[in-house]
N, C-alpha and C. Protein backbone atom coordinates (compact mmCIF):
# COMPACT_ATOMS: atom_id res chain seq x y z
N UNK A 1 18.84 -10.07 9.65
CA UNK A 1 18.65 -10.65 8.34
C UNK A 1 17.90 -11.98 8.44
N UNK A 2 17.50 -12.00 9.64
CA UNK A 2 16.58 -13.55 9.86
C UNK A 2 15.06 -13.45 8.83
N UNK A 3 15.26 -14.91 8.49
CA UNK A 3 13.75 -15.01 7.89
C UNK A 3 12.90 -15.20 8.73
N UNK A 4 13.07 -15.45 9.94
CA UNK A 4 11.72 -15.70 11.00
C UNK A 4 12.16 -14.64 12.42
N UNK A 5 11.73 -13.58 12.18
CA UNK A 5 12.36 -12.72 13.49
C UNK A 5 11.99 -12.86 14.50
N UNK A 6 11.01 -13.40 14.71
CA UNK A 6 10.32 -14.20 16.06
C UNK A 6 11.38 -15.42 16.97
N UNK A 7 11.68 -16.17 15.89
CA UNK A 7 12.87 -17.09 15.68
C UNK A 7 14.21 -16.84 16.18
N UNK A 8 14.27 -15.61 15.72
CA UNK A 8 15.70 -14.99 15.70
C UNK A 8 15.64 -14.45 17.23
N UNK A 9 14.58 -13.31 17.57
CA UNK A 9 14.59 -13.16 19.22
C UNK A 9 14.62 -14.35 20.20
N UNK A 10 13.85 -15.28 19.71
CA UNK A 10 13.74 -16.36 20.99
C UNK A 10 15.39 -16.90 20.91
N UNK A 11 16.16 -17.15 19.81
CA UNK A 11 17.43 -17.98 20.11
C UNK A 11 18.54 -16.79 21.25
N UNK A 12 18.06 -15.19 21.00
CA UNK A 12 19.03 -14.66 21.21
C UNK A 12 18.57 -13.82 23.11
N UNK A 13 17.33 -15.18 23.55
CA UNK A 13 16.86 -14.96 24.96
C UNK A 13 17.95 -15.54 25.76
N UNK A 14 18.81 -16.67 25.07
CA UNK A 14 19.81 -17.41 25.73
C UNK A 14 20.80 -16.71 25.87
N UNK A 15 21.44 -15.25 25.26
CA UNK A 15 22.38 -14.79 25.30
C UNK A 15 22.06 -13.61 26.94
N UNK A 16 20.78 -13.30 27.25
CA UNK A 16 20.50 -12.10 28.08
C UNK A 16 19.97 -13.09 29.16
N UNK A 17 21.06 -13.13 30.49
CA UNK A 17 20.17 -13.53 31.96
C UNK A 17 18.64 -13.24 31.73
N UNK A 18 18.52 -11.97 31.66
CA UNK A 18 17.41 -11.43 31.95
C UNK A 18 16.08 -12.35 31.10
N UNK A 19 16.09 -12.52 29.99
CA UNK A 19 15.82 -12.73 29.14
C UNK A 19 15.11 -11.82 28.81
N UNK A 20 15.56 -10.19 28.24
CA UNK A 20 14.80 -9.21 28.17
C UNK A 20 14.41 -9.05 26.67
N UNK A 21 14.92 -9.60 25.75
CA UNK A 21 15.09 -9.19 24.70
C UNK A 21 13.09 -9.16 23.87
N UNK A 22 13.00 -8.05 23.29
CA UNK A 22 11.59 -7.75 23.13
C UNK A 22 12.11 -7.55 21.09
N UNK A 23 11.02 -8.36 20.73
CA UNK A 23 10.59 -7.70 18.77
C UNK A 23 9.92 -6.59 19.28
N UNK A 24 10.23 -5.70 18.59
CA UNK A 24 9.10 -4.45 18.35
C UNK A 24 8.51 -4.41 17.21
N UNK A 25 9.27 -4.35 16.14
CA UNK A 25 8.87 -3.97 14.60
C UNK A 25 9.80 -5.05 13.89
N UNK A 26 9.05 -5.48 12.66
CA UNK A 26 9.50 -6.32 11.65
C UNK A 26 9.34 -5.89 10.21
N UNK A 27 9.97 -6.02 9.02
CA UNK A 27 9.44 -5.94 7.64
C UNK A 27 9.87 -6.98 7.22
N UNK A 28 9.16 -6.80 6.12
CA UNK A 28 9.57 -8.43 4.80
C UNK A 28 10.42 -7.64 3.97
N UNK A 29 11.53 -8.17 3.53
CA UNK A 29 12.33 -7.65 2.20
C UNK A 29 12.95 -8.56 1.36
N UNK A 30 12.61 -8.21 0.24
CA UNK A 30 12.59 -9.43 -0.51
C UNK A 30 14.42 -9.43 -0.69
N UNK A 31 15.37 -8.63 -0.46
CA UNK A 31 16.95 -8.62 -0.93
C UNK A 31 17.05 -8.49 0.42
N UNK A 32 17.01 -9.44 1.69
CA UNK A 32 17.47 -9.20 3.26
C UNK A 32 19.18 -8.80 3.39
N UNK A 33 19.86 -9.32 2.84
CA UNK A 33 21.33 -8.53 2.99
C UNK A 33 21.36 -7.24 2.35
N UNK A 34 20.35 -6.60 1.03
CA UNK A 34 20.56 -5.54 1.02
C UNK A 34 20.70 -4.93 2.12
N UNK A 35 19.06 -5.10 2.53
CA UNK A 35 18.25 -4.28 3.34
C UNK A 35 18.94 -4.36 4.85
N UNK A 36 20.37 -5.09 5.32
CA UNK A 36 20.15 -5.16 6.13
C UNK A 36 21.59 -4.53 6.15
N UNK A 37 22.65 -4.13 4.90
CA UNK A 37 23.71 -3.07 4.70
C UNK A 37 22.84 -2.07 4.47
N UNK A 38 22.07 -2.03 3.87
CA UNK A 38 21.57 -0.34 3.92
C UNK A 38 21.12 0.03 5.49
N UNK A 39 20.73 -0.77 6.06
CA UNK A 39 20.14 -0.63 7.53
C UNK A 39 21.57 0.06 8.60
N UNK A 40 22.70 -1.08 8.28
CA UNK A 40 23.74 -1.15 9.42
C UNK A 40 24.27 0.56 8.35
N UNK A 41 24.33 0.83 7.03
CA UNK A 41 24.91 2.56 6.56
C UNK A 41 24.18 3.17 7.39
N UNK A 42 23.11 3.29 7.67
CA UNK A 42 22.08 4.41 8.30
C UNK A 42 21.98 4.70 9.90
N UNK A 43 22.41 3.23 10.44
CA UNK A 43 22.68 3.31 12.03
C UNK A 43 23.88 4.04 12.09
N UNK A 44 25.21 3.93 11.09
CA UNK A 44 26.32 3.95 11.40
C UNK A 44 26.10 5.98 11.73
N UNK A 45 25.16 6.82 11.05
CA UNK A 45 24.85 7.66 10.99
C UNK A 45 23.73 8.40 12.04
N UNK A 46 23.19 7.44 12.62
CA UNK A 46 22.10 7.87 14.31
C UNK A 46 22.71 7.27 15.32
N UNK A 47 23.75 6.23 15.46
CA UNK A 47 24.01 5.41 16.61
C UNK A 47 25.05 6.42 17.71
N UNK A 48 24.63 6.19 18.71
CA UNK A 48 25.24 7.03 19.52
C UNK A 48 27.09 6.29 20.38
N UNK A 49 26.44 4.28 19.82
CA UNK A 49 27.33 3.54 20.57
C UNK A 49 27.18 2.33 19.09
N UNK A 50 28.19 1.16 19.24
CA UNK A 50 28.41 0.54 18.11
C UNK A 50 29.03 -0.50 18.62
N UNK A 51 28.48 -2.12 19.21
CA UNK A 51 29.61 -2.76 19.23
C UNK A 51 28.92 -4.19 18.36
N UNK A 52 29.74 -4.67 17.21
CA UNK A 52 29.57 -5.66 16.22
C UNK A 52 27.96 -4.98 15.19
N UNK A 53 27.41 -6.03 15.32
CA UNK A 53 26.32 -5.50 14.76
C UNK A 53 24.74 -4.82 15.63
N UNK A 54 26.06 -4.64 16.71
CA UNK A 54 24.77 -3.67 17.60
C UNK A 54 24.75 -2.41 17.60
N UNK A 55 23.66 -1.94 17.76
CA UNK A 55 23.43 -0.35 17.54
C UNK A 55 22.73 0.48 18.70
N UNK A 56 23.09 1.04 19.23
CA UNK A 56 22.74 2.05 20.33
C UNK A 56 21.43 2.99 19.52
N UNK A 57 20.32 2.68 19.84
CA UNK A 57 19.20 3.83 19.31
C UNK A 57 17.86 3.41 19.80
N UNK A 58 17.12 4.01 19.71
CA UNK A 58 15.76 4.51 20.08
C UNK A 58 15.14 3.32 19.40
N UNK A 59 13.75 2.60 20.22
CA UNK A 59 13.19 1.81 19.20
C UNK A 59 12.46 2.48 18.13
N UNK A 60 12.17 4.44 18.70
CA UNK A 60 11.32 4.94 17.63
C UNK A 60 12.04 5.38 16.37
N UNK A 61 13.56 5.54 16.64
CA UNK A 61 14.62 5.32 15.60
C UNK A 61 14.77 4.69 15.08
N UNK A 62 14.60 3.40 15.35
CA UNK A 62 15.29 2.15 14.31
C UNK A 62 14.19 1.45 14.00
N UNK A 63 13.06 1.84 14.52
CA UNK A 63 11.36 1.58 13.38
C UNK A 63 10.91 2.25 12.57
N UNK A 64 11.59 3.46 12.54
CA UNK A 64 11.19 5.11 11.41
C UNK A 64 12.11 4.52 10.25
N UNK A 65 13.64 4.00 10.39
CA UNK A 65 14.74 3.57 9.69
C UNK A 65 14.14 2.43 9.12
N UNK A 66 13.60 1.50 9.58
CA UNK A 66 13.43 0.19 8.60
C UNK A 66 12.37 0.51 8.02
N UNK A 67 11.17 1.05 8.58
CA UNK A 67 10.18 1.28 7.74
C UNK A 67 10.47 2.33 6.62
N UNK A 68 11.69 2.88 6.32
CA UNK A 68 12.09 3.79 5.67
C UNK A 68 12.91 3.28 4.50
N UNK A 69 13.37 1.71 4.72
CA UNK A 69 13.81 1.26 3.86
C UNK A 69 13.07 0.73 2.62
């Protein structure tokens, strides 16, 4: 639900040794908490694993899903 997702990956490089964490895909939405409960209904329905607001899936999954929103 970040307004700057660029932003949002770089703070969350501090959480991964690795610092693996990669943006793939982004959208603009103008209602971001809609869009981002309609997002977490639709994982709850492809995710194979679930812990907080993480989701186990495919990046070609969860870029078909937002761009779908």
């Amino acid at each position: 639900m970040a307004i700057d997702a660029e932003d949002r990956c770089k703070q969350y490089q501090t959480s991964s040794p690795f610092r693996d964490f990669k943006l793939c895909f982004s959208k603009y939405f103008e209602d971001r908490k809609a869009a981002e409960q309609l997002a977490h209904d639709k994982l709850n329905n492809i995710s194979t694993k679930r812990k907080g607001e993480w989701f186990k899936v495919s990046v070609d999954e969860a870029t078909k899903l937002i761009q779908a929103l």
